[in-house]
C-alpha atoms as a PDB file:
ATOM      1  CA  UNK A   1      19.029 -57.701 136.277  1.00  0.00           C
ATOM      2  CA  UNK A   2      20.571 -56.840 132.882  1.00  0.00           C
ATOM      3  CA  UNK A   3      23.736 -59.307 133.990  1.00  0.00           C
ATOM      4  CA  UNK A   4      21.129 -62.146 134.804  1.00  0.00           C
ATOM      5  CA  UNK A   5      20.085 -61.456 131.255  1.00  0.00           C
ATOM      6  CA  UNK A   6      23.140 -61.421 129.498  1.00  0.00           C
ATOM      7  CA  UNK A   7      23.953 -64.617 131.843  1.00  0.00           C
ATOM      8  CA  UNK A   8      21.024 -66.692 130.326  1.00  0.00           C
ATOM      9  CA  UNK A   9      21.481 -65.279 127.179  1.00  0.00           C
ATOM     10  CA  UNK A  10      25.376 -66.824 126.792  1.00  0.00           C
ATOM     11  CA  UNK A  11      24.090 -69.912 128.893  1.00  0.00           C
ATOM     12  CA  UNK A  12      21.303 -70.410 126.377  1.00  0.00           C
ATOM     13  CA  UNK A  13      23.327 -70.101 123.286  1.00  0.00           C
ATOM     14  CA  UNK A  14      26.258 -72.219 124.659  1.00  0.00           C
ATOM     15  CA  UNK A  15      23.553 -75.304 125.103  1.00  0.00           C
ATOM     16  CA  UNK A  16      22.025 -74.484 121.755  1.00  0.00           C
ATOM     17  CA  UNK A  17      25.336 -74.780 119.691  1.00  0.00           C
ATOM     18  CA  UNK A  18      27.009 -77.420 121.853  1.00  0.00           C
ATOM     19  CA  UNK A  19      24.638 -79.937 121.018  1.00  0.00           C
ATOM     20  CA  UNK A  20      24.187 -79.087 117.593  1.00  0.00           C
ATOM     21  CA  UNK A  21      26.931 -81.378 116.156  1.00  0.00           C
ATOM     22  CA  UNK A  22      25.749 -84.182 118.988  1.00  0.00           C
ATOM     23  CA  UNK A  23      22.884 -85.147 116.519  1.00  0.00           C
ATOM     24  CA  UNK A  24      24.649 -85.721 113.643  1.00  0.00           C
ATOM     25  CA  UNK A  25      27.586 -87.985 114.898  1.00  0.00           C
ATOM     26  CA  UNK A  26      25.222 -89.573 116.793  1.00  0.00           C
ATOM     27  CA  UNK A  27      22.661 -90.522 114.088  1.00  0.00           C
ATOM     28  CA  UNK A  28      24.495 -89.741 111.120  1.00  0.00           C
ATOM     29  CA  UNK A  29      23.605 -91.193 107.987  1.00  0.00           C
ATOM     30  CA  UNK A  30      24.740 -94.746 108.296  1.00  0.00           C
ATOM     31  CA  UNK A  31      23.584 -97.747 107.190  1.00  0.00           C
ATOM     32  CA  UNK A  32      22.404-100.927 109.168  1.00  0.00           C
ATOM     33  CA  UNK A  33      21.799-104.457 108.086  1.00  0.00           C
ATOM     34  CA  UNK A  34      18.560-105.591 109.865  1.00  0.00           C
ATOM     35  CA  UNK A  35      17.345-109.094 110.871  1.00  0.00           C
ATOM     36  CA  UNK A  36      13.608-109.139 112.181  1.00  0.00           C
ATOM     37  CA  UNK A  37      13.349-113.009 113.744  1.00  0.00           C
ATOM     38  CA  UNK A  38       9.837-114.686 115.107  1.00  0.00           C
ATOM     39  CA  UNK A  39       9.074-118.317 115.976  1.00  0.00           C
ATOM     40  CA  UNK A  40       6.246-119.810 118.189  1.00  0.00           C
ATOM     41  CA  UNK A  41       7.054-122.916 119.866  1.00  0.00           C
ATOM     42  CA  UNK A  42       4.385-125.272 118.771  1.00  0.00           C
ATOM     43  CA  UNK A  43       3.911-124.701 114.843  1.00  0.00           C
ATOM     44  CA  UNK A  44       1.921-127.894 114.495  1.00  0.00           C
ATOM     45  CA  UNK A  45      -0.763-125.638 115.837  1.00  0.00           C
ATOM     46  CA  UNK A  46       0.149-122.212 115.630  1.00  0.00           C
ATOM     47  CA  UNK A  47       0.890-119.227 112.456  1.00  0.00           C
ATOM     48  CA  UNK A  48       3.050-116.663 113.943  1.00  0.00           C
ATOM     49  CA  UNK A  49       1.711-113.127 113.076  1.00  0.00           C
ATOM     50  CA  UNK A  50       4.067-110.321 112.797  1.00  0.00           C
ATOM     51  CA  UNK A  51       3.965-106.710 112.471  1.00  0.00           C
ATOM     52  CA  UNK A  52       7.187-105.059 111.736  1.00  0.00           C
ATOM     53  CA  UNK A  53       8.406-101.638 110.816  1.00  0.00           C
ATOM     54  CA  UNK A  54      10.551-101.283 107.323  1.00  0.00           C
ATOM     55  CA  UNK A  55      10.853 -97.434 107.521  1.00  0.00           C
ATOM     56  CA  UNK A  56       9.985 -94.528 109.561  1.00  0.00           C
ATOM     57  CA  UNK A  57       6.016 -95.182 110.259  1.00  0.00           C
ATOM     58  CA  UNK A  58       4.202 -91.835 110.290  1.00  0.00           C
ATOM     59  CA  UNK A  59       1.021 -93.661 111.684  1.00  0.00           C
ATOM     60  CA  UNK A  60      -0.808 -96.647 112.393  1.00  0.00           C
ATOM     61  CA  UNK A  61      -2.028 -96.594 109.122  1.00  0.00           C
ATOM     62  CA  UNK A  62       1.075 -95.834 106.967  1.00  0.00           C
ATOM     63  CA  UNK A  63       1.019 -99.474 104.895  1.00  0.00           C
ATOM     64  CA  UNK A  64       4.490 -98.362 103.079  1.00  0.00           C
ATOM     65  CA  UNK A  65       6.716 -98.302 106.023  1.00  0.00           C
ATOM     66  CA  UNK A  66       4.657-100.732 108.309  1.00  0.00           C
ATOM     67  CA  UNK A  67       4.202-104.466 107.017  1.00  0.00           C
ATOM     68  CA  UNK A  68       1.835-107.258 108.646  1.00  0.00           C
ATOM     69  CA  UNK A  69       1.527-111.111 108.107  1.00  0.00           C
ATOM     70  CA  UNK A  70       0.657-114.357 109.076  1.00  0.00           C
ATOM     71  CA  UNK A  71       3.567-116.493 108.189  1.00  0.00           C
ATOM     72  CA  UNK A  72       4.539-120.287 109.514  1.00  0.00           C
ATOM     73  CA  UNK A  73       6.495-120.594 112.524  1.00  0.00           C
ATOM     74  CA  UNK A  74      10.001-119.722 111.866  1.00  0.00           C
ATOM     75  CA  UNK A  75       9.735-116.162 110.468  1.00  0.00           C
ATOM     76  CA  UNK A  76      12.586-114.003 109.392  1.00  0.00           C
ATOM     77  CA  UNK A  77      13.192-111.091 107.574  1.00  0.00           C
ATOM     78  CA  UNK A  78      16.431-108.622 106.669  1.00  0.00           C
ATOM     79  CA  UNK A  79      16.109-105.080 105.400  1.00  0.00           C
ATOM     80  CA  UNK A  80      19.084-102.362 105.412  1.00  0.00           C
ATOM     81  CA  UNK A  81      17.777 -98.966 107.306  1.00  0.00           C
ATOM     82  CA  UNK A  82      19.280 -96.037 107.906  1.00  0.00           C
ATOM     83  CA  UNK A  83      20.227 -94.489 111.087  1.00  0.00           C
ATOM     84  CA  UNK A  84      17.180 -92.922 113.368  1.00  0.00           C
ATOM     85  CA  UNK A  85      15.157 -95.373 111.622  1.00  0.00           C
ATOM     86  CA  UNK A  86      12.920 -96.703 114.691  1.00  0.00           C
ATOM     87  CA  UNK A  87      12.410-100.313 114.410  1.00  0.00           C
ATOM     88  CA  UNK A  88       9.241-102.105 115.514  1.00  0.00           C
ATOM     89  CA  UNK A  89       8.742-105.721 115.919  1.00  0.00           C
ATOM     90  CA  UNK A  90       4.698-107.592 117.138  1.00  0.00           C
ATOM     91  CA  UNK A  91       4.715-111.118 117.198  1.00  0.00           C
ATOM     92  CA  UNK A  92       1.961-113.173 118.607  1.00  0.00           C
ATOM     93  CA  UNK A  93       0.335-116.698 117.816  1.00  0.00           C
ATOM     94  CA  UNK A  94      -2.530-117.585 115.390  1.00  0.00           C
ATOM     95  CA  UNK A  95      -4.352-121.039 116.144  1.00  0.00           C
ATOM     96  CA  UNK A  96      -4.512-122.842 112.813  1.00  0.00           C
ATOM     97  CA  UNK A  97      -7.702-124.902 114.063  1.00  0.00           C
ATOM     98  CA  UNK A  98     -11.454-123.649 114.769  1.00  0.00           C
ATOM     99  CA  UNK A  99     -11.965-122.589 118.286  1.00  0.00           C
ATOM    100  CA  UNK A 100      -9.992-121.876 121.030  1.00  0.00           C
ATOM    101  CA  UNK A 101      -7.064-123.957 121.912  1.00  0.00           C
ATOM    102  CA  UNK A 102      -6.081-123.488 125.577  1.00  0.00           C
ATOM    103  CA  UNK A 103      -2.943-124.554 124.948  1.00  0.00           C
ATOM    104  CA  UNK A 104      -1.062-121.465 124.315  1.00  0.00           C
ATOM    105  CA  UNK A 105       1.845-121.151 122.179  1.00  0.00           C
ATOM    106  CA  UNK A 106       4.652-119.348 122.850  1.00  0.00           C
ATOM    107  CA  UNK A 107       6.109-116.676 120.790  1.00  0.00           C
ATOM    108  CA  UNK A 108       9.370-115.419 120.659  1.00  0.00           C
ATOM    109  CA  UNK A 109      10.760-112.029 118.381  1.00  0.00           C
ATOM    110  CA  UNK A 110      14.050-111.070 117.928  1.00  0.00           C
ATOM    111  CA  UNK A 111      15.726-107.730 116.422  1.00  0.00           C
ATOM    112  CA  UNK A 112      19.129-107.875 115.000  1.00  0.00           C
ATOM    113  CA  UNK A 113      21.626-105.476 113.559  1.00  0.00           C
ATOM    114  CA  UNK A 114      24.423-105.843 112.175  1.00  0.00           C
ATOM    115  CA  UNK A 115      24.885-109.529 113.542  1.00  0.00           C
ATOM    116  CA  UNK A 116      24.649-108.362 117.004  1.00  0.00           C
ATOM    117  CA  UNK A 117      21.159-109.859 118.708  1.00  0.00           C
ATOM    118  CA  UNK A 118      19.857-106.296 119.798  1.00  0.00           C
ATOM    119  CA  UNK A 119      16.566-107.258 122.032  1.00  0.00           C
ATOM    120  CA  UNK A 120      15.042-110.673 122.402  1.00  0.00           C
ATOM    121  CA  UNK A 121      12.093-111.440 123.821  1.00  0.00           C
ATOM    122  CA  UNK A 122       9.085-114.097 124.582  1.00  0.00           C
ATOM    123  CA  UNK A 123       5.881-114.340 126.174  1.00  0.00           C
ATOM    124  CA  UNK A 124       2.344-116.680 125.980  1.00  0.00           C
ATOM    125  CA  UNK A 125       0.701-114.334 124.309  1.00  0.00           C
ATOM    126  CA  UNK A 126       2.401-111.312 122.838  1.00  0.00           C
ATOM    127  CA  UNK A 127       6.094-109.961 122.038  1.00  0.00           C
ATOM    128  CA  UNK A 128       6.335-106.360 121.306  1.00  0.00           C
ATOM    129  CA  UNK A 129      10.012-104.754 120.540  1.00  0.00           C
ATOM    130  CA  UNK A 130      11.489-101.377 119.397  1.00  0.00           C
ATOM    131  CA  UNK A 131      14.414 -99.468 119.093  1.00  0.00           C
ATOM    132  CA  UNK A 132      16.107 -96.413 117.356  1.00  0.00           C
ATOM    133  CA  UNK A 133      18.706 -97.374 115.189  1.00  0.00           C
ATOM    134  CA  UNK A 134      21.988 -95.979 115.896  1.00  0.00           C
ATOM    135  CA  UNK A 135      21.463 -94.411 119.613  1.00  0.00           C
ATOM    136  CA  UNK A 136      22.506 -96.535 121.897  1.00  0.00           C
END
């Protein structure tokens, strides 16, 4: 039993330590150059309403790091963010008239970094997209 223990011991220490230096050249402190892109197809009727992240959100409710507007149709916006930072991108469509319009517009969101088109996507009625920066 006492060589079980001593096993798990070194076995638990060897997994602690290895991984310690993972984190940091993983994450690191680097710098990224960040494009948040939204557009809805028909702008003659449609606002495009986006909610992004511009830091590390600790909430719903944390107004610093988490911005929301309703903006014309195209929308775009660049921020440099750290590494771990977790970016967060809501886009859906607004109808500029009184009513309902049952002709849906289509919105579209885009995160980029670093010039590289990270995620992309669209949908009739919502786009929601997130990722970490710097883990892959």
């Amino acid at each position: 039993m006492k060589k079980l223990n001593i096993l798990l011991l070194v076995f638990a220490s060897f997994c602690l330590f290895s991984c310690g230096d993972d984190d940091k050249e993983i994450l690191g402190d680097k710098e990224y150059k960040v494009k948040y892109e939204a557009s809805i197809d028909k702008p003659d009727l449609y606002d495009v309403k986006v909610v992004y992240t511009v830091g590390n959100a600790t909430s719903a409710d944390d107004k610093k790091n988490i911005k929301e507007e309703t903006v014309s149709s195209p929308f775009s916006y660049e921020i440099t963010l750290k590494s771990g930072t977790y970016l967060s991108l809501s886009v859906y469509p607004v109808y500029k008239g009184e009513g309902v319009d049952k002709r849906v517009g289509k919105a579209t969101g885009s995160i980029t970094v670093d010039g590289r088109k990270e995620v992309e996507k669209s949908d009739n009625t919502l786009v929601t997209l997130g990722l970490v920066l710097g883990v892959q």
